[in-house]
C-alpha atoms as a PDB file:
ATOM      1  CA  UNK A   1     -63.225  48.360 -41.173  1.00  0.00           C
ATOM      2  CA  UNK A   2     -59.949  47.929 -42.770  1.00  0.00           C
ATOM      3  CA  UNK A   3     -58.890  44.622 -44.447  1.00  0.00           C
ATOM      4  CA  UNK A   4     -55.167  43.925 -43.411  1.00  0.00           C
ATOM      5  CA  UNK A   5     -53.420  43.310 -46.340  1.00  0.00           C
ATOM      6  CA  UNK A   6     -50.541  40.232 -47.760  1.00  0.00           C
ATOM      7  CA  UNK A   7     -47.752  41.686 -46.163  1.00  0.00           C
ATOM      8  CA  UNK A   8     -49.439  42.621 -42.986  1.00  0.00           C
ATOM      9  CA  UNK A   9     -50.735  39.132 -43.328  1.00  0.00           C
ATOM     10  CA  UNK A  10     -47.133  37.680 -43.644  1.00  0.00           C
ATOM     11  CA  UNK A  11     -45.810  40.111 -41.208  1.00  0.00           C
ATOM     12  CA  UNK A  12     -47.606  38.906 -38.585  1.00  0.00           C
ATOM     13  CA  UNK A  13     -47.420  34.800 -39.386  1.00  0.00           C
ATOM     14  CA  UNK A  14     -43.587  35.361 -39.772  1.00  0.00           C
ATOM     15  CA  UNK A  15     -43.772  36.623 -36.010  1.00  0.00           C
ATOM     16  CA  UNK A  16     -45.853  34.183 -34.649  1.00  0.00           C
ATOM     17  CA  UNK A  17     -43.496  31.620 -35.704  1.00  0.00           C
ATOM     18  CA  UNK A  18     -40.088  33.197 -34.675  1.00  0.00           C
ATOM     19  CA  UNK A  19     -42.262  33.740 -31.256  1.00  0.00           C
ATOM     20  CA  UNK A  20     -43.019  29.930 -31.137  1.00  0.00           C
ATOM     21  CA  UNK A  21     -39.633  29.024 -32.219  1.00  0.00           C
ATOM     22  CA  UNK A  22     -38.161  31.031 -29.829  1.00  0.00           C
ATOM     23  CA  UNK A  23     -40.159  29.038 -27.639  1.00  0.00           C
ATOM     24  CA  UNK A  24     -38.601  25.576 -28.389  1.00  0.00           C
ATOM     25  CA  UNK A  25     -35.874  26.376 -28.321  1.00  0.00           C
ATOM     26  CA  UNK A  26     -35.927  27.702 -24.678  1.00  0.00           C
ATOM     27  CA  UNK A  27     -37.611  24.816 -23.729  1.00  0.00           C
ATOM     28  CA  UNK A  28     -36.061  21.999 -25.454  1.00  0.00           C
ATOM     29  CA  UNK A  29     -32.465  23.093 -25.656  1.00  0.00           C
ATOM     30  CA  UNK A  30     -30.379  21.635 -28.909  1.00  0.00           C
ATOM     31  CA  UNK A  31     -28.301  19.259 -28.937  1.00  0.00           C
ATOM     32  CA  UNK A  32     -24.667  18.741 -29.638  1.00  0.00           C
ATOM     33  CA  UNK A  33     -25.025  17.851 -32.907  1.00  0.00           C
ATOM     34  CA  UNK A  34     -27.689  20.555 -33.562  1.00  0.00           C
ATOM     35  CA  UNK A  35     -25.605  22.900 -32.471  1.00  0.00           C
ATOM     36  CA  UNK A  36     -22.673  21.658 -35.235  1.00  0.00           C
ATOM     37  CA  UNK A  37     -25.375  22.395 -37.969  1.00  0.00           C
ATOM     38  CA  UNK A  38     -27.010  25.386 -36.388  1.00  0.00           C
ATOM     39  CA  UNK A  39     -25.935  28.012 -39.399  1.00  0.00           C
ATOM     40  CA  UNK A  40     -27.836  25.323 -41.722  1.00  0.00           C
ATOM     41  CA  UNK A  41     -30.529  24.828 -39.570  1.00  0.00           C
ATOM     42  CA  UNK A  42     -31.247  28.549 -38.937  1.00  0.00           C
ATOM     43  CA  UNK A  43     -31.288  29.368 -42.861  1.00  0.00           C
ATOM     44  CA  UNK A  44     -33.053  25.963 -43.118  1.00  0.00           C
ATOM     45  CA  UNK A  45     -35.913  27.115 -40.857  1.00  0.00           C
ATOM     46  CA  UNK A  46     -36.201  30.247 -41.949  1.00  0.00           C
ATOM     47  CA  UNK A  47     -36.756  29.541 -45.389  1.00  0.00           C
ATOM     48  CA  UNK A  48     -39.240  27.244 -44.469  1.00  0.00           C
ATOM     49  CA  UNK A  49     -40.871  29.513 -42.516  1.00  0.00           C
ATOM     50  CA  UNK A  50     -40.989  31.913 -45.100  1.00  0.00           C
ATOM     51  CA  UNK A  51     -42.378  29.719 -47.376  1.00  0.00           C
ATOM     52  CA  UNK A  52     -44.893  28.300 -45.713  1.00  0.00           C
ATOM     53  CA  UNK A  53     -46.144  31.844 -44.587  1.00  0.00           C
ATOM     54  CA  UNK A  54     -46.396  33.345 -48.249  1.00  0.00           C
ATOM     55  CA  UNK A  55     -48.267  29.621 -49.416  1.00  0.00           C
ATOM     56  CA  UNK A  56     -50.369  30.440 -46.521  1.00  0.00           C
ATOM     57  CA  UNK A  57     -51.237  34.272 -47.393  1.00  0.00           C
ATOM     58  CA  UNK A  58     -51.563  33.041 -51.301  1.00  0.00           C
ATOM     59  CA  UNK A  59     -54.120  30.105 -50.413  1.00  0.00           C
ATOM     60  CA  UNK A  60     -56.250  32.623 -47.610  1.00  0.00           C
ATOM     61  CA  UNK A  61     -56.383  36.333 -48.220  1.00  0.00           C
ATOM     62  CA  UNK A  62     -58.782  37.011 -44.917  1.00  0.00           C
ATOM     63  CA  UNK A  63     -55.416  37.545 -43.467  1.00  0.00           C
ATOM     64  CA  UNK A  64     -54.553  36.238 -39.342  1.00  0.00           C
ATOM     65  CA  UNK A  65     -56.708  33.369 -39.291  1.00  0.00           C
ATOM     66  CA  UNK A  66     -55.135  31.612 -41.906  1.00  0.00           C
ATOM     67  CA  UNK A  67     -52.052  31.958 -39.408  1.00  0.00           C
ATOM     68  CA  UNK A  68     -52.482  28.440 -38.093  1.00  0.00           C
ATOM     69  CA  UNK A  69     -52.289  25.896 -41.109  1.00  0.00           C
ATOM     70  CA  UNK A  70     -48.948  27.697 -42.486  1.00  0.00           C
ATOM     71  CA  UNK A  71     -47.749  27.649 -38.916  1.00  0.00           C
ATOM     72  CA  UNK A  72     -48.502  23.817 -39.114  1.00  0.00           C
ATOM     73  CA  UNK A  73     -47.217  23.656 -42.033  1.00  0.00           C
ATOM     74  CA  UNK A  74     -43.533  25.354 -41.659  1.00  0.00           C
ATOM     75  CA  UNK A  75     -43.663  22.644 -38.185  1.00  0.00           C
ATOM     76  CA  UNK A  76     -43.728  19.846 -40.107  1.00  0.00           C
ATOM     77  CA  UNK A  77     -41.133  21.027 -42.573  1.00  0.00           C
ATOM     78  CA  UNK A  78     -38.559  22.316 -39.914  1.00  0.00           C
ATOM     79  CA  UNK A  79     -39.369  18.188 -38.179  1.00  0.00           C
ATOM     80  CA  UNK A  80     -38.360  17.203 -41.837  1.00  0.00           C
ATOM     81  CA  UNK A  81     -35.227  18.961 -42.118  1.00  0.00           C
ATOM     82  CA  UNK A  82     -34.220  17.933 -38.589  1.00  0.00           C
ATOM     83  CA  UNK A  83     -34.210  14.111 -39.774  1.00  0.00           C
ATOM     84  CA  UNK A  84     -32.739  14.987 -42.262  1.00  0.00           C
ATOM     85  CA  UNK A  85     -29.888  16.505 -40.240  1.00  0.00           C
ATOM     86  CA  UNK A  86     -30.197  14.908 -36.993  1.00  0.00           C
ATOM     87  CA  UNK A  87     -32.632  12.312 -37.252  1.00  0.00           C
ATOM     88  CA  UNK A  88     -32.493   8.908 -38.551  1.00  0.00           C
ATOM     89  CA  UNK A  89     -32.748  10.028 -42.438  1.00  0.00           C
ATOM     90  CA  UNK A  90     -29.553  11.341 -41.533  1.00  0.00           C
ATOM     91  CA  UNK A  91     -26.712   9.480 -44.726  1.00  0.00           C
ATOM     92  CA  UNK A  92     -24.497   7.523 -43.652  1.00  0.00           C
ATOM     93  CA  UNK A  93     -20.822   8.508 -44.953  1.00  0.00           C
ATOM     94  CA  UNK A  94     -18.045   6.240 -44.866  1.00  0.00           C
ATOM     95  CA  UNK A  95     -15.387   7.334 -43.312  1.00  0.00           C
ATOM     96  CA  UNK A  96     -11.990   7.175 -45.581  1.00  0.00           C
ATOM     97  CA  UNK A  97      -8.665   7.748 -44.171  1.00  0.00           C
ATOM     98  CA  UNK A  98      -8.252  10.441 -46.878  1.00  0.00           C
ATOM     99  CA  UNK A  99     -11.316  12.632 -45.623  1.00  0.00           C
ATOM    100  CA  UNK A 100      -9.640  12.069 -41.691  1.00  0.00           C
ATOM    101  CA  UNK A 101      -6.648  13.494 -43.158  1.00  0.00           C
ATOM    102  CA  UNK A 102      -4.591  10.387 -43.688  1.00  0.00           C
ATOM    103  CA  UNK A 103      -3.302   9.115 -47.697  1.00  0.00           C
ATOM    104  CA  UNK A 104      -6.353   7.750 -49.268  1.00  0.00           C
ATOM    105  CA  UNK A 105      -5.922   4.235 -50.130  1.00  0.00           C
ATOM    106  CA  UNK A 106      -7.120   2.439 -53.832  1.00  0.00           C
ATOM    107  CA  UNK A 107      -9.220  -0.213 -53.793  1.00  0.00           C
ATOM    108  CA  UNK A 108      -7.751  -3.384 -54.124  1.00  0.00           C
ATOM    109  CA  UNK A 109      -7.525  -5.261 -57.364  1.00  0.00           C
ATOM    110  CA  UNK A 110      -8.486  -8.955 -58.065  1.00  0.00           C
ATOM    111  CA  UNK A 111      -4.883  -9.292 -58.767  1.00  0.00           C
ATOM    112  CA  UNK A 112      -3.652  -8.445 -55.024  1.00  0.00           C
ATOM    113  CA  UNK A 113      -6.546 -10.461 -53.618  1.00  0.00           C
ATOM    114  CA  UNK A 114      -5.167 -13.282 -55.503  1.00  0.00           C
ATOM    115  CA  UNK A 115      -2.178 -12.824 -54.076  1.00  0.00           C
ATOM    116  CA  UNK A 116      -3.130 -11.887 -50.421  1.00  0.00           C
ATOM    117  CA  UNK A 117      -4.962 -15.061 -50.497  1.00  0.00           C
ATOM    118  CA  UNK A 118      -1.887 -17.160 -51.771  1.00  0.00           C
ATOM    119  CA  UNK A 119       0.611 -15.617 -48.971  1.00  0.00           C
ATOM    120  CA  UNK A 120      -2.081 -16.791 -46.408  1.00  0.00           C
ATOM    121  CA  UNK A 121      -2.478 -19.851 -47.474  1.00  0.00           C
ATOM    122  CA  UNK A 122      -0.489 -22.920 -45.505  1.00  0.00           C
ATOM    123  CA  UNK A 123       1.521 -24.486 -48.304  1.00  0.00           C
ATOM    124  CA  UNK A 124       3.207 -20.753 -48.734  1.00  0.00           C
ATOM    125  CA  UNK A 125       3.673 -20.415 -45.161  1.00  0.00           C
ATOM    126  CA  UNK A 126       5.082 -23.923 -44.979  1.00  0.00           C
ATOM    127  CA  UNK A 127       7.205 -23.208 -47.527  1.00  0.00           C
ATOM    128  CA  UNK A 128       8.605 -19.787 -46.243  1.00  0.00           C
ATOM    129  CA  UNK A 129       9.140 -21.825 -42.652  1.00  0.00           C
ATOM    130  CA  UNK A 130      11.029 -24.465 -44.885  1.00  0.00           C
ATOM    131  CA  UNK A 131      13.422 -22.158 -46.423  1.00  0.00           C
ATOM    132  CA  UNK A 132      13.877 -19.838 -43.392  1.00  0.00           C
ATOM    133  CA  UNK A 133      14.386 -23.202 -41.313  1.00  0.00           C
ATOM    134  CA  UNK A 134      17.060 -24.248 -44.159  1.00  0.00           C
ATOM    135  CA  UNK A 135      19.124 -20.924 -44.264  1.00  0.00           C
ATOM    136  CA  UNK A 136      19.001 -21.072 -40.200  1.00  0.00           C
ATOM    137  CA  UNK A 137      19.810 -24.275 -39.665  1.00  0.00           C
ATOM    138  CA  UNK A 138      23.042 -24.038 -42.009  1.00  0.00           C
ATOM    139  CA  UNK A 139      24.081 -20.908 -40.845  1.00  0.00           C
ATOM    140  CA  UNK A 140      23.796 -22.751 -37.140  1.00  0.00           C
ATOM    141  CA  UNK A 141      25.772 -25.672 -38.176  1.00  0.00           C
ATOM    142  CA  UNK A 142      28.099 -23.942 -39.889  1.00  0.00           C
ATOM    143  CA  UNK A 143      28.851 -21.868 -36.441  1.00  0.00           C
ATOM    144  CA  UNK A 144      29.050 -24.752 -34.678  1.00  0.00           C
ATOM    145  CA  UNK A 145      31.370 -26.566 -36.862  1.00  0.00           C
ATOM    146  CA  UNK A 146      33.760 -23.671 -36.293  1.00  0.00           C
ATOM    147  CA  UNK A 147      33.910 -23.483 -32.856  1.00  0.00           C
ATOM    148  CA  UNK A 148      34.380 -27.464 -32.844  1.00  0.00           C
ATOM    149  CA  UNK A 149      37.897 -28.450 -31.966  1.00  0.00           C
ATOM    150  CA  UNK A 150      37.547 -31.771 -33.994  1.00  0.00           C
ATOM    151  CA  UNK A 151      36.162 -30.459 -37.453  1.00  0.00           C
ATOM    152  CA  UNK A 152      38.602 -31.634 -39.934  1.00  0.00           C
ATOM    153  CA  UNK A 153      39.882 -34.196 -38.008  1.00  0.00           C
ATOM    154  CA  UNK A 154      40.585 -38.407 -38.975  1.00  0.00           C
ATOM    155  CA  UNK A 155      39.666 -40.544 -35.891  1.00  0.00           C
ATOM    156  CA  UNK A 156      42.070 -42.874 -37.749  1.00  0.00           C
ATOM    157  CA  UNK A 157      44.566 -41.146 -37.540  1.00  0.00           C
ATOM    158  CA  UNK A 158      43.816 -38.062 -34.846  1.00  0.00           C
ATOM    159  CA  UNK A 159      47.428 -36.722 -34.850  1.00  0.00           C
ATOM    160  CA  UNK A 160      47.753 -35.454 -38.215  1.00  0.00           C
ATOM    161  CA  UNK A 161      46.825 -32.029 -39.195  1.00  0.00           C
ATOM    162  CA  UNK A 162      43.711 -31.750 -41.070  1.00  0.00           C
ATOM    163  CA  UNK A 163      44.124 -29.470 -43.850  1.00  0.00           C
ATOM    164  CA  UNK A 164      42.000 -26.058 -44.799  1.00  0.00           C
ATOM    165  CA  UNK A 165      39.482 -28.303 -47.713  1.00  0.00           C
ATOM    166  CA  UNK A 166      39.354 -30.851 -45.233  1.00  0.00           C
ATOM    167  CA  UNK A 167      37.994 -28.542 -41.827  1.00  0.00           C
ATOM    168  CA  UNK A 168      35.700 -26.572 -44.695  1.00  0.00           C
ATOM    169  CA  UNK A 169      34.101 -29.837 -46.123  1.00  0.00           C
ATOM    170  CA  UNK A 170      33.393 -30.800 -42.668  1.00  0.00           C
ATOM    171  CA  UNK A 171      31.945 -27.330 -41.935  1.00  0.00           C
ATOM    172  CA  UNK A 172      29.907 -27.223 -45.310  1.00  0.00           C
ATOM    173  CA  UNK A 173      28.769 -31.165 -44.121  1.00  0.00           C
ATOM    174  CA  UNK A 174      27.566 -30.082 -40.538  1.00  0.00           C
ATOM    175  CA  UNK A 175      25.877 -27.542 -41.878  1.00  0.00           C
ATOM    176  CA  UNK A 176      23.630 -28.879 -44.502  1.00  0.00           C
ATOM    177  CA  UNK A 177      22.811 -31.850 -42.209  1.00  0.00           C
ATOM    178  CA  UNK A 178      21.777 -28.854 -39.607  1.00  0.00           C
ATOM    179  CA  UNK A 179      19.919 -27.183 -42.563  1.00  0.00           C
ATOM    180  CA  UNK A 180      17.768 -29.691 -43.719  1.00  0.00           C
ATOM    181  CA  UNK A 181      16.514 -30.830 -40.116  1.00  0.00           C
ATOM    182  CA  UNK A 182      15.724 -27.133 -39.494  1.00  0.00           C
ATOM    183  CA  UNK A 183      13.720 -27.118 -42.609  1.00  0.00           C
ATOM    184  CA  UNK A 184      12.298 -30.099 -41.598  1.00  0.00           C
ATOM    185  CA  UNK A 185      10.950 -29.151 -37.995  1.00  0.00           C
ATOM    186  CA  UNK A 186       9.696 -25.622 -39.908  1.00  0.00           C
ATOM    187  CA  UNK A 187       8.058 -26.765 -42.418  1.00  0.00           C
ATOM    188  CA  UNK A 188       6.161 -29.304 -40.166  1.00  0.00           C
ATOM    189  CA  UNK A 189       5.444 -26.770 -37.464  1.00  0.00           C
ATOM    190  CA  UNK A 190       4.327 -24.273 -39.835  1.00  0.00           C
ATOM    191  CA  UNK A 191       1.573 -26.466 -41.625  1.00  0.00           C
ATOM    192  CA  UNK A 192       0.338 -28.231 -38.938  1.00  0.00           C
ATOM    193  CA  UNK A 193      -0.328 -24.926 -36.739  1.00  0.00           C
ATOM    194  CA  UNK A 194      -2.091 -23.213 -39.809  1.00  0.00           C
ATOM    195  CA  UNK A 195      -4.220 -26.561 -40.525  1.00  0.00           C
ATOM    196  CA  UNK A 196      -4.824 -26.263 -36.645  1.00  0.00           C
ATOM    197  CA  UNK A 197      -5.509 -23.006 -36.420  1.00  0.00           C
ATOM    198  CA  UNK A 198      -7.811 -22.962 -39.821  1.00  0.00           C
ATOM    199  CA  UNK A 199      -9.881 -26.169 -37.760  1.00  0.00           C
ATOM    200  CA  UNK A 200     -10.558 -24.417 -34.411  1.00  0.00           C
ATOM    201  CA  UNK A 201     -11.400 -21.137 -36.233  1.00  0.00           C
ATOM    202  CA  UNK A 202      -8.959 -18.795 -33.546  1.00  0.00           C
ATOM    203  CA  UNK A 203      -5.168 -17.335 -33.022  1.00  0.00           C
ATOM    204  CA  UNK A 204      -4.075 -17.998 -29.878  1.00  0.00           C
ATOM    205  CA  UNK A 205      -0.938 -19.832 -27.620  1.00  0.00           C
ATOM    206  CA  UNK A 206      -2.721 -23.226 -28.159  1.00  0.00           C
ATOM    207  CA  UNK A 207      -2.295 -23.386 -31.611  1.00  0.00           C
ATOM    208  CA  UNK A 208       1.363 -23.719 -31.042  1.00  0.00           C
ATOM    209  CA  UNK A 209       1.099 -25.943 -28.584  1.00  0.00           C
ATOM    210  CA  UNK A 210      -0.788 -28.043 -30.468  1.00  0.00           C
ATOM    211  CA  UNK A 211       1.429 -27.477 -33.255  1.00  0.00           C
ATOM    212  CA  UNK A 212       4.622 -28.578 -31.039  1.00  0.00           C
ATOM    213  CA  UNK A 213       3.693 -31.673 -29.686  1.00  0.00           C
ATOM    214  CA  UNK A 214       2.322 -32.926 -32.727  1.00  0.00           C
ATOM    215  CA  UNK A 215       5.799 -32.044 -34.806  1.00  0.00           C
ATOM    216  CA  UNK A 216       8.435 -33.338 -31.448  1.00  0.00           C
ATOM    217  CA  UNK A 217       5.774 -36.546 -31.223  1.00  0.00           C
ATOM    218  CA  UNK A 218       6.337 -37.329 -35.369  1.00  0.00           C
ATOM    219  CA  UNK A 219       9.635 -36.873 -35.259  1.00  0.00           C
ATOM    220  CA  UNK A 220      10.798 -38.757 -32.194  1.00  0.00           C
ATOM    221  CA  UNK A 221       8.308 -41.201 -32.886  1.00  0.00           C
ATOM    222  CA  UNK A 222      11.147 -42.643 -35.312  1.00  0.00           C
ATOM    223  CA  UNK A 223      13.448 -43.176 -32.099  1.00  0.00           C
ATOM    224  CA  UNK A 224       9.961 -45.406 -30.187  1.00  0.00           C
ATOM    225  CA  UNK A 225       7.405 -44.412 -28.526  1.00  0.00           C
ATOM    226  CA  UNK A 226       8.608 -43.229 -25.502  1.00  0.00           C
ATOM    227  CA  UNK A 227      11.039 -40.895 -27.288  1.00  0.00           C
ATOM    228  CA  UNK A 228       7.966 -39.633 -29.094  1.00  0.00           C
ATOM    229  CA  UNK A 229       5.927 -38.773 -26.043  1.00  0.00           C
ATOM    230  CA  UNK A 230       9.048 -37.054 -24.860  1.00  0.00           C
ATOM    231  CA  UNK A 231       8.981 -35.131 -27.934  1.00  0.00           C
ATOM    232  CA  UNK A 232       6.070 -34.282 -27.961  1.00  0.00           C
ATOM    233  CA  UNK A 233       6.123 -32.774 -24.505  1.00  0.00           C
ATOM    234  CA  UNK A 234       9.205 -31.130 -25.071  1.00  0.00           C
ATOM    235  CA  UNK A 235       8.003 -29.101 -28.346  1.00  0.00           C
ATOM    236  CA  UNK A 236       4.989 -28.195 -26.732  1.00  0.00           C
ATOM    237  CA  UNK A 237       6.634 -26.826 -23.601  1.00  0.00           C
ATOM    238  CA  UNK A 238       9.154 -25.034 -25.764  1.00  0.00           C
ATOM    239  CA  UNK A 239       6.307 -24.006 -27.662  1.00  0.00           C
ATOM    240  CA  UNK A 240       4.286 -22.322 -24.866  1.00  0.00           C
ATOM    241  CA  UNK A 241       7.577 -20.694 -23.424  1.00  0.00           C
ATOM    242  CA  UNK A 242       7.462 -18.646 -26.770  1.00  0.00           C
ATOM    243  CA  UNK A 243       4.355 -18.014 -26.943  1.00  0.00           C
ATOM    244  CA  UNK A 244       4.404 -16.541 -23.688  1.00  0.00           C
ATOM    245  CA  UNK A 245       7.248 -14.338 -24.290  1.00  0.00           C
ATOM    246  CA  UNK A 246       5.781 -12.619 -27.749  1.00  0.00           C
ATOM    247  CA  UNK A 247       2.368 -12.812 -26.613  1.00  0.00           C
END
């Protein structure tokens, strides 16, 4: 009677499991993610197989019937490595826009949080609506006065001819009196939406609405109260109207 030997030993364990992986693998057909990783999973499984065929022949030298644990064995280590692939051991990697091929971006410093929180803030938003109110404003008066037939002019004494200082101190007038009530309306249309908007805890068309008829109500509220409900229903429709159209 002849003993079989390690090799045969391995020989024959190394088949059985290429027979049974065969096997699964006609049965239970990968996925599409196995089949991404299939070169690693391959070596991965064969290794494994290999190694648990020679611990097998090492631990049992009475050759095929210690087939079964290292058969077991290489199973449990090819279910390993298939978490580890597929399964939910699987790492997580974030996603960068460098690695999808876009310019990786730094991580932001304390310094441009600082400021990123200042810029969205409501006093710096008022104060950017102020000043783009202001420059608006003048540069609407200012167009205004010079289409204006009667810049310049004395009602005292209409039939004289005003001269050049006179028609541009008029202009520069009309202007800053434009200027500061468009700085006005901004800066108060600004704050309250963003105090608004910080309250309900959402960006949408009500905020300026909201935002409207609280800033036509306060400031034809100085004229009575009807002209202040009139404001206020005027901002607010003019309010929506834009809103609509960006939105």
């Amino acid at each position: 009677m002849l003993i079989p030997s390690h090799s045969d030993s391995f020989v024959s364990v190394h088949r059985q499991h290429d027979e049974l992986s065969r096997h699964k693998l006609v049965t239970n057909p990968p996925s599409l993610v196995l089949c991404l990783h299939l070169p690693t999973a391959l070596s991965l499984r064969n290794m494994a197989a290999s190694m648990g065929a020679a611990s097998a022949a090492a631990s049992d030298p009475q050759g095929p019937a210690s087939a079964g644990p290292g058969l077991d064995g290489s199973t449990v280590q090819y279910s390993m490595v298939l978490d580890h692939l597929i399964g939910d051991k699987r790492p997580i990697k974030d996603l960068s826009p460098g690695v999808m091929g876009g310019l990786p971006v730094p991580a932001k410093s304390d310094e441009q949080k600082m400021i990123e929180r200042g810029m969205e803030s409501c006093a710096f938003k008022s104060v950017l609506a102020c000043v783009g109110g202001f420059v608006l404003g003048g540069a609407f008066g200012v167009f205004t006065a010079g289409i204006d037939t009667n810049v310049g002019f004395d009602p005292k004494d209409p039939l004289r001819t005003p001269t050049a200082r006179e028609v541009l101190k008029d202009m520069g007038q009309r202007g800053m009196s434009y200027a500061k009530n468009f700085a006005i309306v901004g800066a108060m249309f600004s704050c309250t939406e963003c105090i608004i908007e910080s309250h309900r805890g959402k960006s949408d068309w009500k905020n300026a609405v909201y935002s409207g008829c609280v800033t036509g109500g306060a400031i034809g509220f100085r004229a009575g109260l009807k002209a202040g409900v009139l404001g206020c229903g005027g901002f607010a429709a003019f309010s929506a109207a834009i809103e609509y159209y960006l939105r």
